[in-house]
N, C-alpha and C. Protein backbone atom coordinates (compact mmCIF):
# COMPACT_ATOMS: atom_id res chain seq x y z
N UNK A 1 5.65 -0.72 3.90
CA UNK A 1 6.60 -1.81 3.77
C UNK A 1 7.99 -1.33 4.17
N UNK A 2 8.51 -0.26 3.56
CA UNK A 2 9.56 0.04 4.21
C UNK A 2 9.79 0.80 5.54
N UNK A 3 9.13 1.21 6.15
CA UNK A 3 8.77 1.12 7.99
C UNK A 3 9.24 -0.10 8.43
N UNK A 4 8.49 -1.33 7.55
CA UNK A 4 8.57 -2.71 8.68
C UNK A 4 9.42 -3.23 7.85
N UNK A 5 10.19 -3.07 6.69
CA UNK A 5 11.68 -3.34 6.58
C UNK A 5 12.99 -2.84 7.08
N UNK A 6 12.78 -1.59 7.78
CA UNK A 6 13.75 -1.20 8.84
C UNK A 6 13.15 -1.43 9.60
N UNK A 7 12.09 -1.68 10.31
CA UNK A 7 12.16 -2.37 11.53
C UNK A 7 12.87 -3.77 11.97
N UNK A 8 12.45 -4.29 10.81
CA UNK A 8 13.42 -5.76 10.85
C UNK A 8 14.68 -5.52 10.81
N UNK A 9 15.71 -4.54 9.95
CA UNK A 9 17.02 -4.31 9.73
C UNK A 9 17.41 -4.51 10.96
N UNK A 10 16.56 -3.22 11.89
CA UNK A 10 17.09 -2.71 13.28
C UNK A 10 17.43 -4.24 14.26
N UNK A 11 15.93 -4.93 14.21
CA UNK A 11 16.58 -6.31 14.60
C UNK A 11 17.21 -6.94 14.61
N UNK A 12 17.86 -6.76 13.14
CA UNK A 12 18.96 -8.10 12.37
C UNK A 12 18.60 -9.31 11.29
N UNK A 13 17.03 -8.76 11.35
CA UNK A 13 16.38 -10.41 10.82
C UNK A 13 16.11 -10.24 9.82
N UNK A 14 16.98 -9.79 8.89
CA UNK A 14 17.11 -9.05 7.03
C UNK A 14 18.58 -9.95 6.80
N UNK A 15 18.47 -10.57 6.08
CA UNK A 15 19.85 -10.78 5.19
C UNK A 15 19.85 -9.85 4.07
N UNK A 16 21.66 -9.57 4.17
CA UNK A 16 21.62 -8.76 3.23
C UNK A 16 22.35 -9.52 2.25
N UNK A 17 21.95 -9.38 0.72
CA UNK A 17 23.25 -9.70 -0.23
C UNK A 17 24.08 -8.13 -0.52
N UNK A 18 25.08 -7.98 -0.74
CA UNK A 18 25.50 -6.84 -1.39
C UNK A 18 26.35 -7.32 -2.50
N UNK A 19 26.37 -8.13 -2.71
CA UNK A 19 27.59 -8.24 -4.18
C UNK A 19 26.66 -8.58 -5.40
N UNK A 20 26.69 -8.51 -6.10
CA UNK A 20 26.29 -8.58 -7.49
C UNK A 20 25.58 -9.55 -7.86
N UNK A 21 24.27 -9.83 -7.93
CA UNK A 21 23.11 -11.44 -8.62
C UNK A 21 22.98 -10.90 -9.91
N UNK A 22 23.18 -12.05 -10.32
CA UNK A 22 22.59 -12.10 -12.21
C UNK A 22 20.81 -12.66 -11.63
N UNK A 23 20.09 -11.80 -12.33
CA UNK A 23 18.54 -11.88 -11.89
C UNK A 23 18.45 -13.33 -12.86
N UNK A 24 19.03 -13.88 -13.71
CA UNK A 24 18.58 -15.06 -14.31
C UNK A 24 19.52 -16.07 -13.53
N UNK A 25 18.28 -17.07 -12.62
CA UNK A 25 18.60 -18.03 -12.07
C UNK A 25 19.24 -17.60 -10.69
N UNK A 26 20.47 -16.73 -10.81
CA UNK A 26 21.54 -16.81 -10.03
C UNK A 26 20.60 -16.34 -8.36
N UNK A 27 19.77 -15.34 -8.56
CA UNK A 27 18.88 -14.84 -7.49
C UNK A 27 18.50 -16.13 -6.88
N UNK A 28 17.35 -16.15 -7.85
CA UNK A 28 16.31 -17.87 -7.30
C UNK A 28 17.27 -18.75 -6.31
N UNK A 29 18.42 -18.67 -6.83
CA UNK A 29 19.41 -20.41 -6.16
C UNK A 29 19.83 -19.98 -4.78
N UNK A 30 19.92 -18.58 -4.85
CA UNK A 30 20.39 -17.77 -3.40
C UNK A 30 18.57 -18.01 -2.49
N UNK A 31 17.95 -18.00 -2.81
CA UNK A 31 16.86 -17.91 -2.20
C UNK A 31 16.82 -18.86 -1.58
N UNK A 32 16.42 -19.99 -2.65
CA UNK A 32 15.87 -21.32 -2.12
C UNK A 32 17.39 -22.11 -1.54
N UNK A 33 18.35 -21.47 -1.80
CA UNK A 33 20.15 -22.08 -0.26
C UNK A 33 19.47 -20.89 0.65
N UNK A 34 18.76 -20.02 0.93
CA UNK A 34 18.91 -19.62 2.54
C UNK A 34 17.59 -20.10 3.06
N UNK A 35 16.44 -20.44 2.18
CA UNK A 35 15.05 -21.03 2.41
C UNK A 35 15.57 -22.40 3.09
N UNK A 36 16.45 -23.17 2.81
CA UNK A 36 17.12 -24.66 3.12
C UNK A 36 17.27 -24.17 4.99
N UNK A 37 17.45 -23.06 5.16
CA UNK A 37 18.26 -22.75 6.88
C UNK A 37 16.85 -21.77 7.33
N UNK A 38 15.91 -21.67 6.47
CA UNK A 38 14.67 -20.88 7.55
C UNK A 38 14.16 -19.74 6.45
N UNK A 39 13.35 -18.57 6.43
CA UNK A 39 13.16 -17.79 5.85
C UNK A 39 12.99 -16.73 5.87
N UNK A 40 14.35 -15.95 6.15
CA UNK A 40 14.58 -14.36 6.62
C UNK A 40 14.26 -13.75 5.47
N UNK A 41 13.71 -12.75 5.76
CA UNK A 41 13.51 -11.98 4.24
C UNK A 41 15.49 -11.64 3.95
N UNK A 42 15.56 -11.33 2.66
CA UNK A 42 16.07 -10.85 2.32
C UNK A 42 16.64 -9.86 1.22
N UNK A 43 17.44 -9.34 1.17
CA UNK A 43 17.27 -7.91 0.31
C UNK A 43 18.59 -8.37 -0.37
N UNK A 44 18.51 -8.06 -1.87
CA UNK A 44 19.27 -8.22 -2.58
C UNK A 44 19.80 -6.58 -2.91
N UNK A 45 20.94 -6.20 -2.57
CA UNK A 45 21.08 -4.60 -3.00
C UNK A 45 21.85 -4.50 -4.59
N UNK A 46 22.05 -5.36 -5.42
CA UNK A 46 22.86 -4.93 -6.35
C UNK A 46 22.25 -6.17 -7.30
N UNK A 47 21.36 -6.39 -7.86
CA UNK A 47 20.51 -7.26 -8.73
C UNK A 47 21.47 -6.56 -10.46
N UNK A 48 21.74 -7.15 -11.28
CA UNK A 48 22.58 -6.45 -12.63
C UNK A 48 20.84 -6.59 -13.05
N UNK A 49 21.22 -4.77 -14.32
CA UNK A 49 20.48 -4.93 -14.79
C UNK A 49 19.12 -3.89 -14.11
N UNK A 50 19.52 -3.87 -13.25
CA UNK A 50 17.80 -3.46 -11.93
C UNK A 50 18.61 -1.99 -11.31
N UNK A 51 17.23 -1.48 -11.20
CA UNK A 51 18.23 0.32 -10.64
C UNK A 51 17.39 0.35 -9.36
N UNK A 52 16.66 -1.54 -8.57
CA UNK A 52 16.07 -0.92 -7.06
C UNK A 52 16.97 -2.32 -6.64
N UNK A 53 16.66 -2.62 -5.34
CA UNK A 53 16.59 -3.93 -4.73
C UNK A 53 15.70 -4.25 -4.58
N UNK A 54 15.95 -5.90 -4.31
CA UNK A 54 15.00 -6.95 -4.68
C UNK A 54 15.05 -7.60 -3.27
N UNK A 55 13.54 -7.76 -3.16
CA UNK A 55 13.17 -8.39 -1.24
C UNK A 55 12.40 -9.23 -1.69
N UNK A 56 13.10 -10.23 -0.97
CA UNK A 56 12.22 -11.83 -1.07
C UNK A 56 12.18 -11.98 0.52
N UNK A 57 11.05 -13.09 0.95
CA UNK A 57 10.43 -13.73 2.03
C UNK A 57 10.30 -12.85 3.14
N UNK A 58 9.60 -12.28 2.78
CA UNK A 58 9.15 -10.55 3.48
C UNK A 58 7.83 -11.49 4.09
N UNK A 59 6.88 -12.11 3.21
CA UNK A 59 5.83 -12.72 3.52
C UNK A 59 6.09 -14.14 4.12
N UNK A 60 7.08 -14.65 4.48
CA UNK A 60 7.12 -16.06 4.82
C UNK A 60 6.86 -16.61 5.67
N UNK A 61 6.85 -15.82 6.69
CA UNK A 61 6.74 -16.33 8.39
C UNK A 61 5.51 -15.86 8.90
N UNK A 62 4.49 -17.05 9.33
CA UNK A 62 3.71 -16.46 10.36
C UNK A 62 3.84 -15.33 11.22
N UNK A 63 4.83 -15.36 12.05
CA UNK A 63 4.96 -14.57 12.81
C UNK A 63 5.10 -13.11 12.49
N UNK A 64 5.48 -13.07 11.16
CA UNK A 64 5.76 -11.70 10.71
C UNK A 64 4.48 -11.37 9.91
N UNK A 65 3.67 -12.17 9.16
CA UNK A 65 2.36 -11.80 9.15
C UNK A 65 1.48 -11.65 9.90
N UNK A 66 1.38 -11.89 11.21
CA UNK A 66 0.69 -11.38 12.54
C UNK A 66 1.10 -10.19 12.92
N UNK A 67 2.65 -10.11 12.85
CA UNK A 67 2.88 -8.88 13.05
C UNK A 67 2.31 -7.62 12.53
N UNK A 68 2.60 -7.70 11.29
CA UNK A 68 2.18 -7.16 10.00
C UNK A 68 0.35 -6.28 10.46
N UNK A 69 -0.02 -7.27 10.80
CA UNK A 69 -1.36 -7.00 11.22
C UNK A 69 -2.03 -6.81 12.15
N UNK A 70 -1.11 -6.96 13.41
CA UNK A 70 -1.33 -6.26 14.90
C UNK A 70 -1.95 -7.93 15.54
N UNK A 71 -1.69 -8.89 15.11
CA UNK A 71 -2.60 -10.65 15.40
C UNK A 71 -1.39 -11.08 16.20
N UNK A 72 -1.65 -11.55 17.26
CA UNK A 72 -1.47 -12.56 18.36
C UNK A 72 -0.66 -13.59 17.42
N UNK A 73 0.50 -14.63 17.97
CA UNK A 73 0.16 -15.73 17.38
C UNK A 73 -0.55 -16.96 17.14
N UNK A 74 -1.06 -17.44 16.27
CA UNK A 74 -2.19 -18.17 16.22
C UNK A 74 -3.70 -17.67 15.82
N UNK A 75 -3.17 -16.06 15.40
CA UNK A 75 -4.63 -15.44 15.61
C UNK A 75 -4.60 -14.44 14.50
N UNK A 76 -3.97 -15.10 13.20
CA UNK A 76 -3.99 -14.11 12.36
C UNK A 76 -5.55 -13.96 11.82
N UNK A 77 -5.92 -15.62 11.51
CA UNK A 77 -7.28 -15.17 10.49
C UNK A 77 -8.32 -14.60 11.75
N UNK A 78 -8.31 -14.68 12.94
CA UNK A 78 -9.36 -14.21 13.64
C UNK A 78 -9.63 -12.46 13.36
N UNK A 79 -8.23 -11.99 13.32
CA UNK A 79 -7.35 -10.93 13.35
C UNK A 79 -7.76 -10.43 11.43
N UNK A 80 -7.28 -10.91 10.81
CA UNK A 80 -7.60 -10.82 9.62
C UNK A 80 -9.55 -10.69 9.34
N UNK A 81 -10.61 -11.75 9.78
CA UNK A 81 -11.64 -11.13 9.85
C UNK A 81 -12.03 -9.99 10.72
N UNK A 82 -11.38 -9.93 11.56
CA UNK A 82 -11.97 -8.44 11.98
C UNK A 82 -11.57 -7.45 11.15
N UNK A 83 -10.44 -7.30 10.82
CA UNK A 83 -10.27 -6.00 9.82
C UNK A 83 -11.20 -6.17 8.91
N UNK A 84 -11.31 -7.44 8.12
CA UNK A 84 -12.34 -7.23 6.78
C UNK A 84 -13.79 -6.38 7.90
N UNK A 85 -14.09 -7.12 8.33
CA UNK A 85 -15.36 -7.22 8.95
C UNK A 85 -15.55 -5.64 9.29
N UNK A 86 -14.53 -4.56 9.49
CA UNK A 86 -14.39 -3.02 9.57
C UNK A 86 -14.75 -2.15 8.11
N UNK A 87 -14.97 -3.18 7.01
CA UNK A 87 -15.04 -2.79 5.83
C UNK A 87 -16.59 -3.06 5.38
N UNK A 88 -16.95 -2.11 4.96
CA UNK A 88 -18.65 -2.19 4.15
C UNK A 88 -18.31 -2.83 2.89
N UNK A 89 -18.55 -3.64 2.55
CA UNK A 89 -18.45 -4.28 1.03
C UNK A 89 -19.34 -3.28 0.10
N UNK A 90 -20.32 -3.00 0.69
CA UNK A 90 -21.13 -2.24 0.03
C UNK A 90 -21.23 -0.82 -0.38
N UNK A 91 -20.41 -0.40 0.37
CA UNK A 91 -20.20 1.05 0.36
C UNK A 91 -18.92 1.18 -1.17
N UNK A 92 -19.41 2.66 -1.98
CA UNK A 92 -18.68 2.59 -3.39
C UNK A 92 -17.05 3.14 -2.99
N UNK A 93 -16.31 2.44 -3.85
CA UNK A 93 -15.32 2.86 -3.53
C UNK A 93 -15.02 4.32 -4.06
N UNK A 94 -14.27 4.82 -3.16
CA UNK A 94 -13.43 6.25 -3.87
C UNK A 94 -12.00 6.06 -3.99
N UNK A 95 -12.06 6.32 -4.90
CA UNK A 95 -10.59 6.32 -5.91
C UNK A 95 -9.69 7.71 -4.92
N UNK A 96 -8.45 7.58 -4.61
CA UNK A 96 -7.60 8.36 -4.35
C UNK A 96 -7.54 9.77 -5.32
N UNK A 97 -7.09 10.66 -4.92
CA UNK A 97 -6.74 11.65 -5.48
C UNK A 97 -5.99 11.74 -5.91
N UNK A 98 -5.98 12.09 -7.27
CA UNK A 98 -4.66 12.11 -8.33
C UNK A 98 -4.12 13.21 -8.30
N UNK A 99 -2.50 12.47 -8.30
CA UNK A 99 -1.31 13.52 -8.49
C UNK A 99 -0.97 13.24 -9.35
N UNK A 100 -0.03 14.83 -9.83
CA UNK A 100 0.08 15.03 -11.20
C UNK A 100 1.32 13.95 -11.77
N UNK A 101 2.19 13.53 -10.51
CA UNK A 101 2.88 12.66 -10.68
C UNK A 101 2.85 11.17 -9.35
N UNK A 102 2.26 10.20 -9.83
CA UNK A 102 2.31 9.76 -8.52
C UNK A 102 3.78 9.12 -8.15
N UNK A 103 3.95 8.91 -6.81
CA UNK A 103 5.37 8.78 -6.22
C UNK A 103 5.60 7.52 -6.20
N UNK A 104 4.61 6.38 -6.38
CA UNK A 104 5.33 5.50 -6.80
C UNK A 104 5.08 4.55 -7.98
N UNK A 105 4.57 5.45 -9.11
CA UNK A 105 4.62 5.46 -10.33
C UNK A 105 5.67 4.86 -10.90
N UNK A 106 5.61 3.71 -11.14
CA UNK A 106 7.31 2.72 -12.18
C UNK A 106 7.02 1.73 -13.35
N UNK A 107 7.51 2.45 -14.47
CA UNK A 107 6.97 1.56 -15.60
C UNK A 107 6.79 0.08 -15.60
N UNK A 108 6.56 -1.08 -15.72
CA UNK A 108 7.11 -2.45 -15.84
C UNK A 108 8.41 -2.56 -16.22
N UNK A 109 8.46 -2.02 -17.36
CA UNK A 109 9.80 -2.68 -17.78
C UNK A 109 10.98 -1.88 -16.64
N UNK A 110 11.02 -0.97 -15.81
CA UNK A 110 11.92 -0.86 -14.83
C UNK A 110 12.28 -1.80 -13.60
N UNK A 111 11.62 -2.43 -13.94
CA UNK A 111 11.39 -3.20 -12.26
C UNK A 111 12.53 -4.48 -12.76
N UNK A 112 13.27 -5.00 -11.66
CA UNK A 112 13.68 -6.05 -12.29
C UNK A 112 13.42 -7.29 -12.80
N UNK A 113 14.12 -8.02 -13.52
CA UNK A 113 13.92 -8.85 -14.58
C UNK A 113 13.94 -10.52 -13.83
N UNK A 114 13.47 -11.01 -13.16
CA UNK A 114 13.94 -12.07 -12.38
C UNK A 114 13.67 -13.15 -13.74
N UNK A 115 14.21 -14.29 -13.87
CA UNK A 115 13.88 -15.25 -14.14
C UNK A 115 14.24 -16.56 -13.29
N UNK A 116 13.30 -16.99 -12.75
CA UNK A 116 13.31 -17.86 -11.68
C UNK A 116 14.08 -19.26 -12.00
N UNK A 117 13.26 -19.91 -12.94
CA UNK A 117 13.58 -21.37 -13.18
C UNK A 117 14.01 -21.54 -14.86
N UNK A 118 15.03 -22.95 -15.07
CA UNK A 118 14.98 -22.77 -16.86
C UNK A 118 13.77 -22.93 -17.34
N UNK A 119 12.74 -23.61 -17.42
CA UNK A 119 11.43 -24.01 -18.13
C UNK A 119 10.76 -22.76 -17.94
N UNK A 120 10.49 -21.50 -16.95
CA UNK A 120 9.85 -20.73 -17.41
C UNK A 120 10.21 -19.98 -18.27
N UNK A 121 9.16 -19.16 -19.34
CA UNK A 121 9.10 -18.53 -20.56
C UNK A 121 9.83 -17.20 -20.22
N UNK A 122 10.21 -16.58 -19.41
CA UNK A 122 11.33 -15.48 -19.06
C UNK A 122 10.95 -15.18 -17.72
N UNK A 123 11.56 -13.83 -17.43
CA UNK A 123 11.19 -13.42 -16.27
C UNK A 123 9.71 -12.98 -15.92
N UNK A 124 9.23 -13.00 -13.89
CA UNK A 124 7.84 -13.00 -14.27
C UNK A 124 8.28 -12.53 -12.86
N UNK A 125 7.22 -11.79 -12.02
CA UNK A 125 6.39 -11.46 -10.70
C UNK A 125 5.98 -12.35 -10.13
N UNK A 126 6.73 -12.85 -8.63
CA UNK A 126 6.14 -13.91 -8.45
C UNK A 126 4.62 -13.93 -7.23
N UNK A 127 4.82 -12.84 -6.39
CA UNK A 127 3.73 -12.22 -6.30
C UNK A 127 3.47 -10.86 -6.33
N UNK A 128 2.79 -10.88 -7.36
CA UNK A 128 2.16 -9.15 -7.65
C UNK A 128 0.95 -8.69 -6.84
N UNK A 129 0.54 -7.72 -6.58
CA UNK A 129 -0.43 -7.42 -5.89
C UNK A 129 -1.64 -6.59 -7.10
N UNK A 130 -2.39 -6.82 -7.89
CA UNK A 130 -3.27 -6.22 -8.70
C UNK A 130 -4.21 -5.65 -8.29
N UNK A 131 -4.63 -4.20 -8.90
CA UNK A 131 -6.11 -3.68 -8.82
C UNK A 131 -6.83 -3.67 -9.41
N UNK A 132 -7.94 -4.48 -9.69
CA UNK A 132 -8.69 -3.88 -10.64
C UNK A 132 -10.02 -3.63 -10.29
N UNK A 133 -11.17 -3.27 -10.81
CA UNK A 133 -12.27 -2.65 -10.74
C UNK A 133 -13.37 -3.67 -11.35
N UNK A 134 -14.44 -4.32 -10.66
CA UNK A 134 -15.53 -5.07 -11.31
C UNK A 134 -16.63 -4.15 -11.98
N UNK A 135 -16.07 -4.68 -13.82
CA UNK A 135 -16.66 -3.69 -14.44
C UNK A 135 -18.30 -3.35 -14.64
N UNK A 136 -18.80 -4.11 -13.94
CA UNK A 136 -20.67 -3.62 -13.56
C UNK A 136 -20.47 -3.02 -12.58
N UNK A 137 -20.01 -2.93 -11.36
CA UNK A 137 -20.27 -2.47 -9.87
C UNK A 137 -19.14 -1.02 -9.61
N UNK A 138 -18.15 -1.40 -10.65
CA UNK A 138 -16.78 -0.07 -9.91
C UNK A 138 -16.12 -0.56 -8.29
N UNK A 139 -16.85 -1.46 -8.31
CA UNK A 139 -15.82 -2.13 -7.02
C UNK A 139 -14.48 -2.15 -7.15
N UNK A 140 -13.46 -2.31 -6.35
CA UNK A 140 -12.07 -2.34 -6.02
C UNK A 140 -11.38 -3.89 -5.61
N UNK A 141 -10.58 -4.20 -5.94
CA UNK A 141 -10.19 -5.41 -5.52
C UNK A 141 -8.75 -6.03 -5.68
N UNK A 142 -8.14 -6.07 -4.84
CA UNK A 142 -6.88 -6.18 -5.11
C UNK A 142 -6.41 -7.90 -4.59
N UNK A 143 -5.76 -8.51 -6.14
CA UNK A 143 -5.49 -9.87 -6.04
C UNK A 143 -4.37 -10.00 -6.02
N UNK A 144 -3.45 -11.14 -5.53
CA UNK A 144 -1.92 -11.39 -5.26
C UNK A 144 -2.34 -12.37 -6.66
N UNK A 145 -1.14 -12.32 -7.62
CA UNK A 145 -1.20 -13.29 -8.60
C UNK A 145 0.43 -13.24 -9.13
N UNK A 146 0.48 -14.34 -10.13
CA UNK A 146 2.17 -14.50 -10.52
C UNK A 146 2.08 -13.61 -12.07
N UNK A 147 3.01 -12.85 -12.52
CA UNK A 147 2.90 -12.75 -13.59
C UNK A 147 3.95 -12.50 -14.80
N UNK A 148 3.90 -12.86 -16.03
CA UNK A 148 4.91 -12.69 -16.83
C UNK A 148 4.96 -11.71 -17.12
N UNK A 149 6.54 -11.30 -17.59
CA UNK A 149 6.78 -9.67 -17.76
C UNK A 149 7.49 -9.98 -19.32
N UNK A 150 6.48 -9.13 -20.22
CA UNK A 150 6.82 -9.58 -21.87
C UNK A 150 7.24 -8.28 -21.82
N UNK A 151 8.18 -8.65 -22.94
CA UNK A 151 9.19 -7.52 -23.92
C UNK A 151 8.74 -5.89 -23.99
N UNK A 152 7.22 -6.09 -24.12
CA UNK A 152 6.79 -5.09 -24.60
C UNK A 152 6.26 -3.56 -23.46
N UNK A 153 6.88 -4.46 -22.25
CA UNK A 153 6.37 -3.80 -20.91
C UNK A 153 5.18 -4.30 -20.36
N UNK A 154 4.10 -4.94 -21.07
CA UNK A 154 3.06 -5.43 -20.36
C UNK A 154 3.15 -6.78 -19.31
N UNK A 155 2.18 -7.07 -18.78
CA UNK A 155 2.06 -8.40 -17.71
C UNK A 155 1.06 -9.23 -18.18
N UNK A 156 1.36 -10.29 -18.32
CA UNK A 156 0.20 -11.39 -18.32
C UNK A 156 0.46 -11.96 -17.60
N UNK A 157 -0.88 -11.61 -16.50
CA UNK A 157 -1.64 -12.68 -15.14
C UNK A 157 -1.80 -13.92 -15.43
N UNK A 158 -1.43 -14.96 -14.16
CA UNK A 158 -1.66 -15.85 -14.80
C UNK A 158 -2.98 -16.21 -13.22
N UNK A 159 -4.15 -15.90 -13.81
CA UNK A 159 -5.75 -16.17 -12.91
C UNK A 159 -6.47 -17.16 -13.14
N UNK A 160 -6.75 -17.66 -12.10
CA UNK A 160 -7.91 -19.34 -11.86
C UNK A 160 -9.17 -18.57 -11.71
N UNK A 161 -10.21 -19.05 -12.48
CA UNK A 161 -11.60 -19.05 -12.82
C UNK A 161 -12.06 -18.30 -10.99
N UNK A 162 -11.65 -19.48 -9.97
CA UNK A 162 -12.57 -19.15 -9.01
C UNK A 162 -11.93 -17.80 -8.34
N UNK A 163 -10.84 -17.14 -8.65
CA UNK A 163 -10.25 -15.44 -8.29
C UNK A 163 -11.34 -14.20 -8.58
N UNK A 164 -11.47 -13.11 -8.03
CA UNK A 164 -12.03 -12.25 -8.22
C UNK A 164 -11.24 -11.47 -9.32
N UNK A 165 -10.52 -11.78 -9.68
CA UNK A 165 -9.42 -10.93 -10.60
C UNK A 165 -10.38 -11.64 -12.22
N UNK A 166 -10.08 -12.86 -12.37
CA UNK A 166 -10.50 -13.89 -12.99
C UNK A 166 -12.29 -13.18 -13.71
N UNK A 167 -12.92 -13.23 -12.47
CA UNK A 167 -14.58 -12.69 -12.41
C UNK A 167 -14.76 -11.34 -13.15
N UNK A 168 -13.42 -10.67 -12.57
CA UNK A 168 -13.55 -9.30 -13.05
C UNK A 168 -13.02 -9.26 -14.89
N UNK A 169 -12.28 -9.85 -15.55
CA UNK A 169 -11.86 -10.39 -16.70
C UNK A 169 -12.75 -10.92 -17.34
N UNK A 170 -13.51 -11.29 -17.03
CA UNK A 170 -14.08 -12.30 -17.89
C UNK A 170 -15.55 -11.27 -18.05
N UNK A 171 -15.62 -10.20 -17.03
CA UNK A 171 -16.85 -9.45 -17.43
C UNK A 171 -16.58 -8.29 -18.24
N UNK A 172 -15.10 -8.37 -18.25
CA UNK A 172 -14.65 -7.01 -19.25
C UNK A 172 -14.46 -7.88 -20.05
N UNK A 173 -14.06 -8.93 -21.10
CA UNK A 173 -14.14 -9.64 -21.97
C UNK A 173 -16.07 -10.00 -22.74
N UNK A 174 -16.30 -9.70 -22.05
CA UNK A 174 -17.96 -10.09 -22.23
C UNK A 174 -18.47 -9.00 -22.74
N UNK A 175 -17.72 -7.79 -22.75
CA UNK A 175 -18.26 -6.41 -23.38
C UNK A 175 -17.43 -5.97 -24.25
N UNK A 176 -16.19 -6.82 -24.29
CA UNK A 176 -15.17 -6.07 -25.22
C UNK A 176 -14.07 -5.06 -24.91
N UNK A 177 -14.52 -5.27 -23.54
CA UNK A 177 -13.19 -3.83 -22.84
C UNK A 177 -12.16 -4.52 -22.04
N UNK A 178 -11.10 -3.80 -22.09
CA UNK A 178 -9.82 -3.92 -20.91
C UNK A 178 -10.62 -4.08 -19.86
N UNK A 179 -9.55 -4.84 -18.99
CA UNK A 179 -10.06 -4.80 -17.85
C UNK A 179 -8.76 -3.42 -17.41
């Protein structure tokens, strides 16, 4: 990601904020006033409260998700099944090799605090990327989902029945274990 966020810099096609967002509300309203004129990603460098920056509409544009993936335009999902289609579903996954510290190891509660809208219950992830493991098989599976970020450092997903995230939950619930 950050390869193809300086690649874009180099272009120009990054807005930058540099002055100071209150992550409650004040972010969101900057978003959806530059979403009104198109959807450059952009990087918030000074979020209060937050010790990274914050990149929104990284994912917004076709064109930059083709990119993303070496696809023609018009030709992401063709482009998108072939990569799956390079993958054995069947074959077991192997887990990476653990370091004693991994490098991009970051608690929850470090990450920043967005709170998007007044009616939601605080700040939340609006897309997270999850891993988890289907607890009969040890399969791998990684779901984009929204999630709340409670007090306590944890996340609650918020998953629809027909998600593999969802499938995988409900079979670690069926035995009594974490997923």
């Amino acid at each position: 990601m950050r390869t193809y966020l300086k690649t874009l810099e180099e272009r120009g096609e990054i807005q930058l904020v540099r002055r100071r967002v209150d992550p409650q509300f004040e972010l969101s309203a900057v978003i959806a006033k530059v979403q009104q004129s198109g959807a450059p990603p952009i990087v918030f460098a000074d979020v209060a409260g937050a010790d990274m920056p914050v990149i929104s509409n990284i994912y917004s544009s076709n064109d930059r998700l083709c990119e993303m993936i070496g696809a023609a335009r018009g030709e992401f999902c063709r482009r998108w099944d072939e990569l799956l289609g390079r993958i054995d579903p069947s074959a077991p996954f192997v887990e990476p090799a653990a370091e004693p510290t991994p490098r991009f190891a970051v608690p929850v509660a470090s990450l920043p605090h967005i709170t998007w809208r007044a009616k939601d219950d605080g700040p939340y992830i609006t897309a997270g990327v999850f891993y988890a493991k289907n607890p009969d098989t040890g399969v791998g599976n990684l779901s984009f989902c929204r999630a709340s970020m409670r007090d306590d450092g944890t996340l609650l997903c918020c998953i629809d029945p027909p998600h593999d995230l969802a499938r995988y939950q409900a079979l670690a619930e069926a035995r009594d274990e974490p997923l």
